[in-house]
PDB file of N, CA and C in Angstrom:
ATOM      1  N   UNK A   1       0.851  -1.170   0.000  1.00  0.00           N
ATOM      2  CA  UNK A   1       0.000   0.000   0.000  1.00  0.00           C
ATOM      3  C   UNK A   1       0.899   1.236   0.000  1.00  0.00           C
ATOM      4  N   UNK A   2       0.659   2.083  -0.837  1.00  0.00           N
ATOM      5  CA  UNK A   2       1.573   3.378  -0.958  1.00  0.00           C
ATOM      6  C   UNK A   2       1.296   4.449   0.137  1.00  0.00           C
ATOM      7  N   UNK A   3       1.598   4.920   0.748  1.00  0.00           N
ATOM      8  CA  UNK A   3       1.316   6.513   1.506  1.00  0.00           C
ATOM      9  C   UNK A   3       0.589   7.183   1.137  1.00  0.00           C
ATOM     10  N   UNK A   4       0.494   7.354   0.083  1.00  0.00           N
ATOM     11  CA  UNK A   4      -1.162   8.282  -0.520  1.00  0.00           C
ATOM     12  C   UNK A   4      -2.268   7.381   0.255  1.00  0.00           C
ATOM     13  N   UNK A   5      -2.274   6.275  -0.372  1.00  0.00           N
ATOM     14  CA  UNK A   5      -3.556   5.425   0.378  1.00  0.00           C
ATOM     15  C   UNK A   5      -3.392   5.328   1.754  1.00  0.00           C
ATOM     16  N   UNK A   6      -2.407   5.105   2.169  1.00  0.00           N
ATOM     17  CA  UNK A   6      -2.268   5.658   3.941  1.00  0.00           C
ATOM     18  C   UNK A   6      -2.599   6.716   4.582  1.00  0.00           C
ATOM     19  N   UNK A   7      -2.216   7.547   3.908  1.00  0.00           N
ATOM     20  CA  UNK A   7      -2.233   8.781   4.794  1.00  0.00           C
ATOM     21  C   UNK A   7      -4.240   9.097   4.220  1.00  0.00           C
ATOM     22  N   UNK A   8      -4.554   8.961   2.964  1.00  0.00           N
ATOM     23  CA  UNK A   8      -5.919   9.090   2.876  1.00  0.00           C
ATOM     24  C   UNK A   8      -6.951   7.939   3.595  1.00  0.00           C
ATOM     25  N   UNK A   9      -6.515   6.953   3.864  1.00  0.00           N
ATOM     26  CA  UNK A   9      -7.456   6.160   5.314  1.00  0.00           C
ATOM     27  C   UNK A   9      -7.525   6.897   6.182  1.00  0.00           C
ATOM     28  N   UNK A  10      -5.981   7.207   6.916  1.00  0.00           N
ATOM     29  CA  UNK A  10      -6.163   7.793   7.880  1.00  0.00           C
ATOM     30  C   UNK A  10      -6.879   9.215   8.237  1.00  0.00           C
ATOM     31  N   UNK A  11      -7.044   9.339   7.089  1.00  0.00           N
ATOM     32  CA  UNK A  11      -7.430  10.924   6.931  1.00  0.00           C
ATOM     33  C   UNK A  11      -9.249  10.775   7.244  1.00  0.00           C
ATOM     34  N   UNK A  12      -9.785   9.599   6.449  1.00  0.00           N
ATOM     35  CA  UNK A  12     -10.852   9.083   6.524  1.00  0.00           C
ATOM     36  C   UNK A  12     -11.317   8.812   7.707  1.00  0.00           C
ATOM     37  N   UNK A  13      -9.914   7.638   8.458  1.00  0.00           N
ATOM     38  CA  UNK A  13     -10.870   7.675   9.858  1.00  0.00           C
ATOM     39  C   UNK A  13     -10.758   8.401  10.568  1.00  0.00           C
ATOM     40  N   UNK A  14      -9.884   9.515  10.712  1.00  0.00           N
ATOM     41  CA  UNK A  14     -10.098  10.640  11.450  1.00  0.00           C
ATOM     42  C   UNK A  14     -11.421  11.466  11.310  1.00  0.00           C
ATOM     43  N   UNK A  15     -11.774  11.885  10.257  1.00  0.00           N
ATOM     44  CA  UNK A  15     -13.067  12.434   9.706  1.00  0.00           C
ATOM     45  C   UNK A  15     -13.898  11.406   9.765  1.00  0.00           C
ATOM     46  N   UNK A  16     -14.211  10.114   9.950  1.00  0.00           N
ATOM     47  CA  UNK A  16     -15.178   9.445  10.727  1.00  0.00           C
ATOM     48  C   UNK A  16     -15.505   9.258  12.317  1.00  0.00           C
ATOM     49  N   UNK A  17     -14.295   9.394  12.871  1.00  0.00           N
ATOM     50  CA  UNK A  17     -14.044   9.704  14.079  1.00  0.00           C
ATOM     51  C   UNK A  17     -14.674  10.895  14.657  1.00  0.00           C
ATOM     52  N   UNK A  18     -14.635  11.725  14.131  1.00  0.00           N
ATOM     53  CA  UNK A  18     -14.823  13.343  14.342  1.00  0.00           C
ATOM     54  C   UNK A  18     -16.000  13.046  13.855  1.00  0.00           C
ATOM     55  N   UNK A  19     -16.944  12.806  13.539  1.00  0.00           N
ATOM     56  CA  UNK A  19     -18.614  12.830  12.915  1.00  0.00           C
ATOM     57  C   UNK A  19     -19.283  11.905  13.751  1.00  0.00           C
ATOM     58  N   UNK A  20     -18.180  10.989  14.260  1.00  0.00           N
ATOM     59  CA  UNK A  20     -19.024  10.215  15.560  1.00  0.00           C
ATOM     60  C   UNK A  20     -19.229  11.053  16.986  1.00  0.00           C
ATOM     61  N   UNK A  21     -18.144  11.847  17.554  1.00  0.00           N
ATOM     62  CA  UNK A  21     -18.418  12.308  18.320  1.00  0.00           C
ATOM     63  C   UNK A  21     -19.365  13.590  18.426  1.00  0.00           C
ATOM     64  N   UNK A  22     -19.005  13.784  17.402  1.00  0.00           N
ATOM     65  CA  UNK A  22     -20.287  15.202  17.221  1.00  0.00           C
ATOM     66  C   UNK A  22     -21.513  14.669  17.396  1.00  0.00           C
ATOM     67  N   UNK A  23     -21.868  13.671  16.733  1.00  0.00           N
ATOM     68  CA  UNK A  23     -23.238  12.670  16.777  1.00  0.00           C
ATOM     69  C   UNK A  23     -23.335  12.626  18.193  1.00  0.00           C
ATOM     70  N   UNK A  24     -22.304  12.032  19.045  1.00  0.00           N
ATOM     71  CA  UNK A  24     -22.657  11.508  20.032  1.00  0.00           C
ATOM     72  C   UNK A  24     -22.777  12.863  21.184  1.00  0.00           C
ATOM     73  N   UNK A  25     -22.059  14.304  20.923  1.00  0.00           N
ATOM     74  CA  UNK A  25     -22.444  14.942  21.794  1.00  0.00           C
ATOM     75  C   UNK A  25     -23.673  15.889  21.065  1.00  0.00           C
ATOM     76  N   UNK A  26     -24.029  15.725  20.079  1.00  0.00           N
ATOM     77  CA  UNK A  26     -25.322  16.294  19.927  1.00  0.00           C
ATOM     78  C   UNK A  26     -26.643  15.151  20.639  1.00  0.00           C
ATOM     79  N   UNK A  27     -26.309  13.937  20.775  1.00  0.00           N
ATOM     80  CA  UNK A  27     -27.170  13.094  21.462  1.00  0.00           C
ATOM     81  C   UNK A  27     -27.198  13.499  22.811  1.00  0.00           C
ATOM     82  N   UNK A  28     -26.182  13.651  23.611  1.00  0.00           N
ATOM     83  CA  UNK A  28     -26.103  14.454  24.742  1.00  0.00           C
ATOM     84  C   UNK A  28     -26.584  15.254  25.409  1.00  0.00           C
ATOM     85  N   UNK A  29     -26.182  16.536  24.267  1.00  0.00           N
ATOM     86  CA  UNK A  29     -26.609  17.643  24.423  1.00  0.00           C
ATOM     87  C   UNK A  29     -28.127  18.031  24.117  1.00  0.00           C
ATOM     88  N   UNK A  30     -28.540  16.779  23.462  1.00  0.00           N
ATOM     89  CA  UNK A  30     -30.158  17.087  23.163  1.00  0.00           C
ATOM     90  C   UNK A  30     -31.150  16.604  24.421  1.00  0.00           C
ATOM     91  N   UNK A  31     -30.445  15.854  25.023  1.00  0.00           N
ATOM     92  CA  UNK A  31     -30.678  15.654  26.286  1.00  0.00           C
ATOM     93  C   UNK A  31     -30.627  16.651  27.972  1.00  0.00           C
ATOM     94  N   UNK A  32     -29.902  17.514  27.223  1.00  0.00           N
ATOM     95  CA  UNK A  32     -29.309  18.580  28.647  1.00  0.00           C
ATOM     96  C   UNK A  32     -30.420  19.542  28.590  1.00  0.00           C
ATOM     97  N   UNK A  33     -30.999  19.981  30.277  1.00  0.00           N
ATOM     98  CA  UNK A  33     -32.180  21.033  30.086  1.00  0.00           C
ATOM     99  C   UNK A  33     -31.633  22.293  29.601  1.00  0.00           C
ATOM    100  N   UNK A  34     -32.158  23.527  29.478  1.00  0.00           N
ATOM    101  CA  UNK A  34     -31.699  24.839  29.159  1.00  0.00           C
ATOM    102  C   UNK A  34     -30.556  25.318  30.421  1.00  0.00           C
ATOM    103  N   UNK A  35     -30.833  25.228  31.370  1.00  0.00           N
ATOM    104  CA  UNK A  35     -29.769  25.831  32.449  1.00  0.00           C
ATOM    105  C   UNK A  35     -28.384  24.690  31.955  1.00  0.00           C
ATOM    106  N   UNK A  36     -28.082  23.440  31.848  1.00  0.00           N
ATOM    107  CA  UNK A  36     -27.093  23.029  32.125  1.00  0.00           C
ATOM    108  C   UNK A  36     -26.552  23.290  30.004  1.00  0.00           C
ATOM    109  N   UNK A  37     -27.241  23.703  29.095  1.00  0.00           N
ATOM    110  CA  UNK A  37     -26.785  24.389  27.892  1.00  0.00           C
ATOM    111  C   UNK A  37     -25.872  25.529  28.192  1.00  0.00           C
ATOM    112  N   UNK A  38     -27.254  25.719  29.008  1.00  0.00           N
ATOM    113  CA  UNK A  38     -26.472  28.021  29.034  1.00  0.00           C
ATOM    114  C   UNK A  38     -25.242  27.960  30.055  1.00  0.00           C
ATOM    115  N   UNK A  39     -24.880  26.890  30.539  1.00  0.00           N
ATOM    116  CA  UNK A  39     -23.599  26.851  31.677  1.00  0.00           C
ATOM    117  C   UNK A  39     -22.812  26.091  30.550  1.00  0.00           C
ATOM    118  N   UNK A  40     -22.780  25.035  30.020  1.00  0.00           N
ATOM    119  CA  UNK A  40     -21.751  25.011  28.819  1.00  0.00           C
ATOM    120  C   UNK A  40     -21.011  25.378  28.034  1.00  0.00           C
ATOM    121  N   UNK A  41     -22.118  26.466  27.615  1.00  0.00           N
ATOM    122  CA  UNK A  41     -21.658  27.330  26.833  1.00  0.00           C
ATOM    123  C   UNK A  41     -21.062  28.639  27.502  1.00  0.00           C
ATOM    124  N   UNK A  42     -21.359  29.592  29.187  1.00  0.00           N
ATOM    125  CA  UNK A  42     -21.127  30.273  29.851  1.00  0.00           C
ATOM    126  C   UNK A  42     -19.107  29.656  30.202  1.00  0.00           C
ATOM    127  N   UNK A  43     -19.230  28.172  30.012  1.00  0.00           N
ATOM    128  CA  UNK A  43     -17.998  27.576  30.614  1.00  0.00           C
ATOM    129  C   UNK A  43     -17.025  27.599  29.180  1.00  0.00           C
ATOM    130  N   UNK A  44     -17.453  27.274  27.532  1.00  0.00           N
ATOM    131  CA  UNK A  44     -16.514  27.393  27.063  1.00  0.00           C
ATOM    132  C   UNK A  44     -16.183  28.792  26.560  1.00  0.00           C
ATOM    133  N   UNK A  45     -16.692  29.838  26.784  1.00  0.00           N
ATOM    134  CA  UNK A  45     -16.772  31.303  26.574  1.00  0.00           C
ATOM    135  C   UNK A  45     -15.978  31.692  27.391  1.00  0.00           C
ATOM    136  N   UNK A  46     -15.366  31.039  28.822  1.00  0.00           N
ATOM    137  CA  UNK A  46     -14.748  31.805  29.627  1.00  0.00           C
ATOM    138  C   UNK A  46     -13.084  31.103  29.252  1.00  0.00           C
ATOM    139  N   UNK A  47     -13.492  30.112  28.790  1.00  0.00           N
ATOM    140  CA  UNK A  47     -12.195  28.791  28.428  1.00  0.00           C
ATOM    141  C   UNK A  47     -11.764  29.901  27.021  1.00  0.00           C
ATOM    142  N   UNK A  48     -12.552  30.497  26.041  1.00  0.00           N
ATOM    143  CA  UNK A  48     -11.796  31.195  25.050  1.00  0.00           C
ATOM    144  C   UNK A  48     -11.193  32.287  25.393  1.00  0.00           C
ATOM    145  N   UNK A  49     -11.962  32.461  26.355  1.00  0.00           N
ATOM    146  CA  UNK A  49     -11.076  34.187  27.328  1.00  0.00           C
ATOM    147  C   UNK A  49     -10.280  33.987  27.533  1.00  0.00           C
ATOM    148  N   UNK A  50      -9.642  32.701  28.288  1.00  0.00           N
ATOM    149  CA  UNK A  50      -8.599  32.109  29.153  1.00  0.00           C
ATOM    150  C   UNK A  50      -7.550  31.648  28.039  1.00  0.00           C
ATOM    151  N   UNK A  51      -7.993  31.088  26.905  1.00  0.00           N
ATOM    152  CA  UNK A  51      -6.970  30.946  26.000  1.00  0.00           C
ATOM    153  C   UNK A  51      -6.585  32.025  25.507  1.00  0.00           C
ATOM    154  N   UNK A  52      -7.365  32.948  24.691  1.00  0.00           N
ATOM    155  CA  UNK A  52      -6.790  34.295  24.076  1.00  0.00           C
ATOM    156  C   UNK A  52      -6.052  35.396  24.510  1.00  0.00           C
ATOM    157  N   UNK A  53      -5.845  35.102  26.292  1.00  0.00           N
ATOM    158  CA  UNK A  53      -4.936  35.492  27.187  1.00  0.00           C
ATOM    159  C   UNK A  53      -3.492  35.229  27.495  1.00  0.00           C
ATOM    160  N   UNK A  54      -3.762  33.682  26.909  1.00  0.00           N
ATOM    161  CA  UNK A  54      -2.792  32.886  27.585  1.00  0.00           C
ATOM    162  C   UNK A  54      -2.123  33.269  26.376  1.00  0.00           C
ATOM    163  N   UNK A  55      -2.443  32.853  25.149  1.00  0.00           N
ATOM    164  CA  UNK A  55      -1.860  33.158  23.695  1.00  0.00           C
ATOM    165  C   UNK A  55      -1.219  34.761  23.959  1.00  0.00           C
ATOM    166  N   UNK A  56      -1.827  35.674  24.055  1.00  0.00           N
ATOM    167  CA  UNK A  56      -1.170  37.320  24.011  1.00  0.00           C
ATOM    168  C   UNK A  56      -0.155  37.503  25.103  1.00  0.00           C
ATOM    169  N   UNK A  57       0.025  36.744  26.238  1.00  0.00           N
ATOM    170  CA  UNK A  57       1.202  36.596  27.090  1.00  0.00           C
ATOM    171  C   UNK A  57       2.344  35.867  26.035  1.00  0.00           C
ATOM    172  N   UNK A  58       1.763  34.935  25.402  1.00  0.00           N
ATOM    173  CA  UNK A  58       3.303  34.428  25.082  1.00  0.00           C
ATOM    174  C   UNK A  58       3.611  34.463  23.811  1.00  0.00           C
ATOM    175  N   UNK A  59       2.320  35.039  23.314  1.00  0.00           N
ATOM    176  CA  UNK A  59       2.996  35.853  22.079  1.00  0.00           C
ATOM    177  C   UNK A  59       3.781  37.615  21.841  1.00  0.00           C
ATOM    178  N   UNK A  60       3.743  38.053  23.024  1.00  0.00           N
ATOM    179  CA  UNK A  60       4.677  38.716  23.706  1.00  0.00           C
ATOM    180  C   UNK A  60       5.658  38.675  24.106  1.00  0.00           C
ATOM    181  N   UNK A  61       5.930  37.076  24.941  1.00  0.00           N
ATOM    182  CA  UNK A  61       6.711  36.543  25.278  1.00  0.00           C
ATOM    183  C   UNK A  61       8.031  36.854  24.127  1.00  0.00           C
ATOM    184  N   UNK A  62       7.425  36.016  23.008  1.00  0.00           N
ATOM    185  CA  UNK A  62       8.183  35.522  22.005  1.00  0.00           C
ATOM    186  C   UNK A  62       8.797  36.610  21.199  1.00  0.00           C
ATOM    187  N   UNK A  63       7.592  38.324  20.928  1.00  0.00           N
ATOM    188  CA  UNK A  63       8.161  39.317  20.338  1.00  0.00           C
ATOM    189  C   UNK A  63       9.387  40.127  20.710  1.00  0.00           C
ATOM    190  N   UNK A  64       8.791  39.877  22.536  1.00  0.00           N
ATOM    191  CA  UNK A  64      10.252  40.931  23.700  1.00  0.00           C
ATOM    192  C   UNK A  64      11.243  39.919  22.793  1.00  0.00           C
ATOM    193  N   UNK A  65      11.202  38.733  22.995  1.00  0.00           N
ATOM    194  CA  UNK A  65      12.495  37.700  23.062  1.00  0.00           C
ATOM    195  C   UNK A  65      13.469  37.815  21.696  1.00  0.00           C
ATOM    196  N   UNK A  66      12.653  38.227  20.526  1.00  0.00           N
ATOM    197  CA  UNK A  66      13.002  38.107  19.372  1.00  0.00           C
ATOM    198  C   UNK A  66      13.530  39.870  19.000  1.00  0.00           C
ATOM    199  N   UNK A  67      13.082  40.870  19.750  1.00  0.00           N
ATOM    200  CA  UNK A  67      13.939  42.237  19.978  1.00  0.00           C
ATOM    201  C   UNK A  67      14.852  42.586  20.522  1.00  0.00           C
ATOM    202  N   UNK A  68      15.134  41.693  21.538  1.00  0.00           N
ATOM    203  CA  UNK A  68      16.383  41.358  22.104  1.00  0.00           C
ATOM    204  C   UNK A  68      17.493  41.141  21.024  1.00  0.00           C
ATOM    205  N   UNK A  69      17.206  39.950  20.157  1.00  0.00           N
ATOM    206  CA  UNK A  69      17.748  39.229  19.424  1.00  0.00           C
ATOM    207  C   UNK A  69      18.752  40.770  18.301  1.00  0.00           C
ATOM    208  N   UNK A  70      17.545  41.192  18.106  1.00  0.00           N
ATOM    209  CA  UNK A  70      17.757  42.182  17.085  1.00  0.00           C
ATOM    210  C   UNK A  70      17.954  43.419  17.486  1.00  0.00           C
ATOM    211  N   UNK A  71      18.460  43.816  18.560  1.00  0.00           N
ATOM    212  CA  UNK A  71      18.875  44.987  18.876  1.00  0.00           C
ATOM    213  C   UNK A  71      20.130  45.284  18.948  1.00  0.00           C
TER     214      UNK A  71
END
């Protein structure tokens, strides 16, 4: 089997993989009342805050570090 056909299985079951779990948390989630939705979503809204923070610290990090370099 060549690497094209490898790497395109794998590519396949990844993208089958990923369509199962969506399935399975939309089964979930169709199950959850309105309060435990609106806290899900209240929880990954604060998780993007928390990343886009974390990212501008150390992409700072990396600019001080790289002016150094070049001064």
């Amino acid at each position: 089997m060549g690497a094209t056909v490898r790497n395109t299985t794998a590519c396949k079951d990844r993208l089958k993989m990923i369509e199962e779990r969506e399935k399975m948390a939309r089964a979930v989630m169709g199950k959850m009342s309105i309060e435990q939705l609106s806290d899900v979503v209240s929880f990954h809204k604060k998780m993007g805050q928390i990343c886009d923070e974390v990212l501008e610290r150390r992409m700072n990090l990396v600019y001080e570090s790289t002016q150094v370099i070049f001064e």
